[in-house]
N, C-alpha and C. Protein backbone atom coordinates (compact mmCIF):
# COMPACT_ATOMS: atom_id res chain seq x y z
N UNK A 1 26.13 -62.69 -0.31
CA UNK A 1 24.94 -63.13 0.38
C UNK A 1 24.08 -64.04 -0.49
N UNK A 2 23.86 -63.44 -1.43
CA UNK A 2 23.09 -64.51 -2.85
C UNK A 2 23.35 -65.83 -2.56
N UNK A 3 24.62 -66.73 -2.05
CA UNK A 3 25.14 -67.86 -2.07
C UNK A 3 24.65 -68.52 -0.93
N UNK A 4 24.12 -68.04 0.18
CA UNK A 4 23.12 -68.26 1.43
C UNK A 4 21.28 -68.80 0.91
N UNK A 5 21.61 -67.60 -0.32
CA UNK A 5 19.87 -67.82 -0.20
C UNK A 5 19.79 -69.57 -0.38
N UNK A 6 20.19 -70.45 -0.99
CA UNK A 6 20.26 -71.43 -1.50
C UNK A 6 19.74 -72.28 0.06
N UNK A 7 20.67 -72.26 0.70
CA UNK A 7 20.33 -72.88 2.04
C UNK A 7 19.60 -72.83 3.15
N UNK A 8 19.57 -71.14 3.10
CA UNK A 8 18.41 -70.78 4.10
C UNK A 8 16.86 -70.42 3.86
N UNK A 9 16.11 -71.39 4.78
CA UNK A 9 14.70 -71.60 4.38
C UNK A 9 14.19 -69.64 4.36
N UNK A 10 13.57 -69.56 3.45
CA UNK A 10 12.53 -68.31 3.28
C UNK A 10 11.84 -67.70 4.53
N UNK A 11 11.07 -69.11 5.14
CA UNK A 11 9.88 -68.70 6.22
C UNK A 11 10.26 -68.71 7.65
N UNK A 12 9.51 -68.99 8.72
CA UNK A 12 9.74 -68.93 9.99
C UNK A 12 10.33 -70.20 9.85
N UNK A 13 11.44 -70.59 10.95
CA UNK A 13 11.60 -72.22 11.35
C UNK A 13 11.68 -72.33 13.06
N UNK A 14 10.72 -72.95 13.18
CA UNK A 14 10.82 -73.53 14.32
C UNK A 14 11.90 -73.98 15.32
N UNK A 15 12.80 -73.28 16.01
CA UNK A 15 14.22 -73.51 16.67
C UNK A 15 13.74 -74.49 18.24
N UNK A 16 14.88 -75.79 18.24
CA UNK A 16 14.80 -75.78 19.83
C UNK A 16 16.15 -74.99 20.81
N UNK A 17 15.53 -74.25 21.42
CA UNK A 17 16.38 -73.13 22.48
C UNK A 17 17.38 -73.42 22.45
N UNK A 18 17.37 -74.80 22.87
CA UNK A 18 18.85 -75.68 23.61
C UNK A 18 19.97 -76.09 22.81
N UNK A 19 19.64 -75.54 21.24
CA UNK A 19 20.91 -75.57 19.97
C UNK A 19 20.88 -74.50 20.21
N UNK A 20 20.81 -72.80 20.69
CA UNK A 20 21.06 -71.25 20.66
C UNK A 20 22.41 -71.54 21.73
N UNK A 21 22.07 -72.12 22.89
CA UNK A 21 22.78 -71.59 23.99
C UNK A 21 23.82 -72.59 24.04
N UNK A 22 24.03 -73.54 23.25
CA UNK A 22 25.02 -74.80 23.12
C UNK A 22 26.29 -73.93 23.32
N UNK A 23 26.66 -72.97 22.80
CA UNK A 23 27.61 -72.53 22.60
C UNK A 23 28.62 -71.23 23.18
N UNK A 24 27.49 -70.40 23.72
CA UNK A 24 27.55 -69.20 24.59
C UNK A 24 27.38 -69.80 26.25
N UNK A 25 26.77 -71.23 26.45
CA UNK A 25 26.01 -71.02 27.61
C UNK A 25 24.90 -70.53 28.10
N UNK A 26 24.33 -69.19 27.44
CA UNK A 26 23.67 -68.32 27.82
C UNK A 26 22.74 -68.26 26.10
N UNK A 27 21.62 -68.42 26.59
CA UNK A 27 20.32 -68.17 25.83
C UNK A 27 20.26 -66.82 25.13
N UNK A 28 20.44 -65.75 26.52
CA UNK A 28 20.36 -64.34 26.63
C UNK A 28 22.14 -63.65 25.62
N UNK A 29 22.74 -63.79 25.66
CA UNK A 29 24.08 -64.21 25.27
C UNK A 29 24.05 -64.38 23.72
N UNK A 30 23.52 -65.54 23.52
CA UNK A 30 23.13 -65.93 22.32
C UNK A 30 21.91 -65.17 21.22
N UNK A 31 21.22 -64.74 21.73
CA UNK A 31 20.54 -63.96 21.07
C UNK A 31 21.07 -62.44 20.97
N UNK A 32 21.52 -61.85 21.68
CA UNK A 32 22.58 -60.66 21.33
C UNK A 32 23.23 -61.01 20.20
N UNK A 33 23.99 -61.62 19.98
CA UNK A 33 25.11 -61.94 19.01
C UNK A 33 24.39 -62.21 17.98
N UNK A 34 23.09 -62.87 17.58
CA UNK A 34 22.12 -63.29 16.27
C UNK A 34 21.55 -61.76 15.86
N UNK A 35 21.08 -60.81 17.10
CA UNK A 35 20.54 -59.92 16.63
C UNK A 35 21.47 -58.83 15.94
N UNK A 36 22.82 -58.84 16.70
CA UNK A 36 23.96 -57.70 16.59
C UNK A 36 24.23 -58.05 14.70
N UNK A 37 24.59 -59.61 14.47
CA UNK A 37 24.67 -59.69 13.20
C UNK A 37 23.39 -59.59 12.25
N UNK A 38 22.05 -59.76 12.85
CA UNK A 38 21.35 -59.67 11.88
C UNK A 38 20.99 -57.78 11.53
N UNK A 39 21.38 -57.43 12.72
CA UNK A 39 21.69 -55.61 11.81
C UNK A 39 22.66 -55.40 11.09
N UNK A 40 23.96 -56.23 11.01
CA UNK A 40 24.77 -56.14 10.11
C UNK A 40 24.29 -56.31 8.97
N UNK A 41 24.01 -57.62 8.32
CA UNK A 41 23.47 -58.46 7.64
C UNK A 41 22.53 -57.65 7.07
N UNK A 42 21.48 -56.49 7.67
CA UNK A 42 20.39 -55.80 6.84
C UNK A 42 20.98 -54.59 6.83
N UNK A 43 21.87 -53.92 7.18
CA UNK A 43 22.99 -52.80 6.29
C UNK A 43 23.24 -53.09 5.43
N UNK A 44 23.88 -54.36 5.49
CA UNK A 44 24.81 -54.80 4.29
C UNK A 44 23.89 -54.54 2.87
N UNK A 45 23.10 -55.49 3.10
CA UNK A 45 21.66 -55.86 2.27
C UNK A 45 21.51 -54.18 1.97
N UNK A 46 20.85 -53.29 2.53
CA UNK A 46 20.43 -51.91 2.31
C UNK A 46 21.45 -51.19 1.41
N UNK A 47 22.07 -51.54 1.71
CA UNK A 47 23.36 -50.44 1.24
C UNK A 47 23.94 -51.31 -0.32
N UNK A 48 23.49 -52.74 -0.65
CA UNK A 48 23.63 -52.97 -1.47
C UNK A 48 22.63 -52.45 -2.39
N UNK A 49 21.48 -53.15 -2.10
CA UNK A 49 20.17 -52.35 -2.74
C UNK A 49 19.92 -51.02 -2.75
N UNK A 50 20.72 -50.16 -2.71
CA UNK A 50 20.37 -48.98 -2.54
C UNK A 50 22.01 -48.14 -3.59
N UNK A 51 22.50 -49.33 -3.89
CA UNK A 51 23.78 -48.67 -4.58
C UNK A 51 23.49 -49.51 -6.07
N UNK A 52 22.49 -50.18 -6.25
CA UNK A 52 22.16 -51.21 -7.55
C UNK A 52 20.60 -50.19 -8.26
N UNK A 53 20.00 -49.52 -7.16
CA UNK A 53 18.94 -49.02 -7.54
C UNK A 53 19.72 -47.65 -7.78
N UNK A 54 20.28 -47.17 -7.08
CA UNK A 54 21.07 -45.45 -7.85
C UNK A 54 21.48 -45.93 -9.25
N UNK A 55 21.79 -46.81 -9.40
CA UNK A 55 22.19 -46.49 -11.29
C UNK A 55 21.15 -46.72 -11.70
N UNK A 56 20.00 -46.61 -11.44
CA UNK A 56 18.72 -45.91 -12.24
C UNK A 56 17.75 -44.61 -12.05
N UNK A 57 18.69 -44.55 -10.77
CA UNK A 57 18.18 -42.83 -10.44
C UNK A 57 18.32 -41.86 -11.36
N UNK A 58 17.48 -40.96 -12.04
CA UNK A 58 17.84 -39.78 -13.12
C UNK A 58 16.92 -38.66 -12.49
N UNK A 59 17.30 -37.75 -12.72
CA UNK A 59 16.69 -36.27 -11.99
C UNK A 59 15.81 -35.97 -12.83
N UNK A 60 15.88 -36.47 -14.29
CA UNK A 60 14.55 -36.48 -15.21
C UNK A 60 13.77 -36.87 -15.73
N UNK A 61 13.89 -37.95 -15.00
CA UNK A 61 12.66 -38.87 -14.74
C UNK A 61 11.31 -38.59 -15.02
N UNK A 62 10.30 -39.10 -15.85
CA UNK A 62 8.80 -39.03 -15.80
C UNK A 62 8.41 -40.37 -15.05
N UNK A 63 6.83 -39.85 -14.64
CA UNK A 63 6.49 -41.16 -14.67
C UNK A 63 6.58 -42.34 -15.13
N UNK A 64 5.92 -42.54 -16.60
CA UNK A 64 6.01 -43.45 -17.62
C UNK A 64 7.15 -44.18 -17.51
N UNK A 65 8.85 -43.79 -17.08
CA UNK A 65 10.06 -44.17 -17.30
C UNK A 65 10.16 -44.69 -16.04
N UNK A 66 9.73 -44.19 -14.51
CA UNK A 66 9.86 -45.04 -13.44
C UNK A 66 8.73 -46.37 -13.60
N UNK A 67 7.94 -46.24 -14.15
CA UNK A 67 6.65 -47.58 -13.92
C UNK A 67 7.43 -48.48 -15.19
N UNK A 68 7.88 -48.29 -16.20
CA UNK A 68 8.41 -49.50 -17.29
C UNK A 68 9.91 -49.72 -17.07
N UNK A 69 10.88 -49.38 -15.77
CA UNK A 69 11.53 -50.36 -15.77
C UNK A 69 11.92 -51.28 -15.14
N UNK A 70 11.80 -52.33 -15.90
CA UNK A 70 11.76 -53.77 -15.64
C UNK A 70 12.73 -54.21 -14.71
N UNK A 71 14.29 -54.15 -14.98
CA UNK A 71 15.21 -54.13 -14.67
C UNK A 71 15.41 -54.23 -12.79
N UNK A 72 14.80 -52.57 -12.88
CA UNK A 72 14.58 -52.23 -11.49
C UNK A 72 13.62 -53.03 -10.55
N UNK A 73 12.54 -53.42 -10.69
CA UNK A 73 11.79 -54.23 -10.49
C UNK A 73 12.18 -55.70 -10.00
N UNK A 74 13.05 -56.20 -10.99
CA UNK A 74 13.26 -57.33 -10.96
C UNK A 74 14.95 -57.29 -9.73
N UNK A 75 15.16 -56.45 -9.97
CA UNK A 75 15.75 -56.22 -9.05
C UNK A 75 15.32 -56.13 -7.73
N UNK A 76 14.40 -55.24 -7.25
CA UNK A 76 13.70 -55.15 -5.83
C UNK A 76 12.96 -56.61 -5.37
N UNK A 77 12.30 -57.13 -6.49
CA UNK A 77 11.67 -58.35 -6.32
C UNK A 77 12.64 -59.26 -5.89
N UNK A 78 14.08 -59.30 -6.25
CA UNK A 78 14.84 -60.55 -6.10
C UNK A 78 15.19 -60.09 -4.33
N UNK A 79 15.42 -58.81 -3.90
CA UNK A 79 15.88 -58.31 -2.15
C UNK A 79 14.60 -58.95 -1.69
N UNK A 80 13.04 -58.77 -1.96
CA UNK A 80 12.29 -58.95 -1.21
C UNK A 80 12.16 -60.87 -0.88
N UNK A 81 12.57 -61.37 -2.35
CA UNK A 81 12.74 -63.13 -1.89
C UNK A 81 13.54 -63.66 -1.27
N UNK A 82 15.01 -62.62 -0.84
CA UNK A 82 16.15 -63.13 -0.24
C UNK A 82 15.43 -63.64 1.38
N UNK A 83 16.11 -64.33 2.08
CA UNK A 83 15.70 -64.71 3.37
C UNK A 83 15.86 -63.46 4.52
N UNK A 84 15.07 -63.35 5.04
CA UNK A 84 15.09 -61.95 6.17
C UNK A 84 16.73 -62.29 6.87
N UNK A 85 16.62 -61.07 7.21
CA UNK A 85 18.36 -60.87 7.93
C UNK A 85 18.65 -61.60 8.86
N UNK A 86 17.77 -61.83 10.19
CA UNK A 86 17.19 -62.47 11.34
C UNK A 86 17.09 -64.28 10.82
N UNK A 87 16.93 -64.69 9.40
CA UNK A 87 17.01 -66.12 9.65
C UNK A 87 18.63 -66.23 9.06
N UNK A 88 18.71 -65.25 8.24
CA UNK A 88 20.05 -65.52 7.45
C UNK A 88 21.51 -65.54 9.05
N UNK A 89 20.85 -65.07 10.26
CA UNK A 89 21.90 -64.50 11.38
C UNK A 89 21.84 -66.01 11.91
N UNK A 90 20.71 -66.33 12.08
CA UNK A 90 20.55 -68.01 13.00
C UNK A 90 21.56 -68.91 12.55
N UNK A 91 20.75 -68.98 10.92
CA UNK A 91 21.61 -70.37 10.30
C UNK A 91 23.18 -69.63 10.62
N UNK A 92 23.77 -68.37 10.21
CA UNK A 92 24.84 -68.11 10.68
C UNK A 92 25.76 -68.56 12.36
N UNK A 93 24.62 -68.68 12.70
CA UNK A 93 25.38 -68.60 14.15
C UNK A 93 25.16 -70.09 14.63
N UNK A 94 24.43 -71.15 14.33
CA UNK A 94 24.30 -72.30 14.06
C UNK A 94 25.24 -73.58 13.36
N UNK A 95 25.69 -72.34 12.51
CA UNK A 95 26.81 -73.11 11.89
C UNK A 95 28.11 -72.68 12.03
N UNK A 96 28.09 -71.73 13.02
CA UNK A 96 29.37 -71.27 13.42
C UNK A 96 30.44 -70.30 12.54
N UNK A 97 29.61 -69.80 11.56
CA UNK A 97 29.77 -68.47 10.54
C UNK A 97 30.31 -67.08 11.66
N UNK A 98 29.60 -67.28 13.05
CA UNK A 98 29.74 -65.67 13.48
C UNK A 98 31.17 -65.59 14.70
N UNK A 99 31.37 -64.24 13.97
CA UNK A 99 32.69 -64.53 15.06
C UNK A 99 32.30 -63.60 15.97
N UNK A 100 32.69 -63.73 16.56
CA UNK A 100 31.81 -62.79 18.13
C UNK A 100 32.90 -62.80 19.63
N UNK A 101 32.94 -61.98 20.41
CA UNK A 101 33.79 -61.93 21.92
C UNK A 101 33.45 -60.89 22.55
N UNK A 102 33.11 -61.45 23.81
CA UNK A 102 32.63 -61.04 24.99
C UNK A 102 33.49 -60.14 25.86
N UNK A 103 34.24 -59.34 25.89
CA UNK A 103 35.09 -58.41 26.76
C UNK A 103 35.17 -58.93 28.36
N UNK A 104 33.58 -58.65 28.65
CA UNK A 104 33.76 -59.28 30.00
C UNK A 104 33.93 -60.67 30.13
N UNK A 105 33.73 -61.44 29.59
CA UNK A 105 34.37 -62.98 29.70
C UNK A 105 36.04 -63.34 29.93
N UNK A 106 37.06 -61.99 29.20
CA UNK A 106 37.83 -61.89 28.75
C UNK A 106 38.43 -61.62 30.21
N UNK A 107 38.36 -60.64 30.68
CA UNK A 107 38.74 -60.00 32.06
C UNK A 107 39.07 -60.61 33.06
């Protein structure tokens, strides 16, 4: 994911509709499939951050030892600058990153 941050803007971006549904047809369609991956996309993310922060978990822990490390920190700080899941799913599905199929289309 790190290799995304590079490309995808940080903040809100302004979309016109009519690049979502280019491809599905359907507006409604199209936003299913951005949202379905952008819960992927923030598992993924969670479950990374959450397996990088256990190797500093200790059961004997003081205070003093959770507030000075750095490490950890700089760690959480770098998840919170990554681009939200929800823009990282757009540019995905924009550029044709998402693979996706409709069952009932199929039928």
């Amino acid at each position: 994911m790190s290799n995304t941050k590079a490309v995808i803007p940080n903040s809100t971006v302004t979309r016109d509709v009519r690049e979502l549904d280019k491809v599905t047809g359907n507006i409604y369609e199209s936003i299913v499939i951005i949202s379905k991956r952008a819960n992927q996309i923030s598992n993924n993310l969670k479950e990374e951050l959450h397996g990088k922060l256990a190797e500093f978990a200790s059961s004997n822990d003081n205070l003093e030892e959770v507030f000075e490390n750095r490490e950890q920190i700089e760690i959480s700080k770098h998840y919170e600058r990554m681009p939200k899941p929800s823009l990282i799913a757009v540019d995905e599905f924009l550029h044709d990153k998402v693979y996706y199929r409709n069952p009932s289309k199929e039928q």
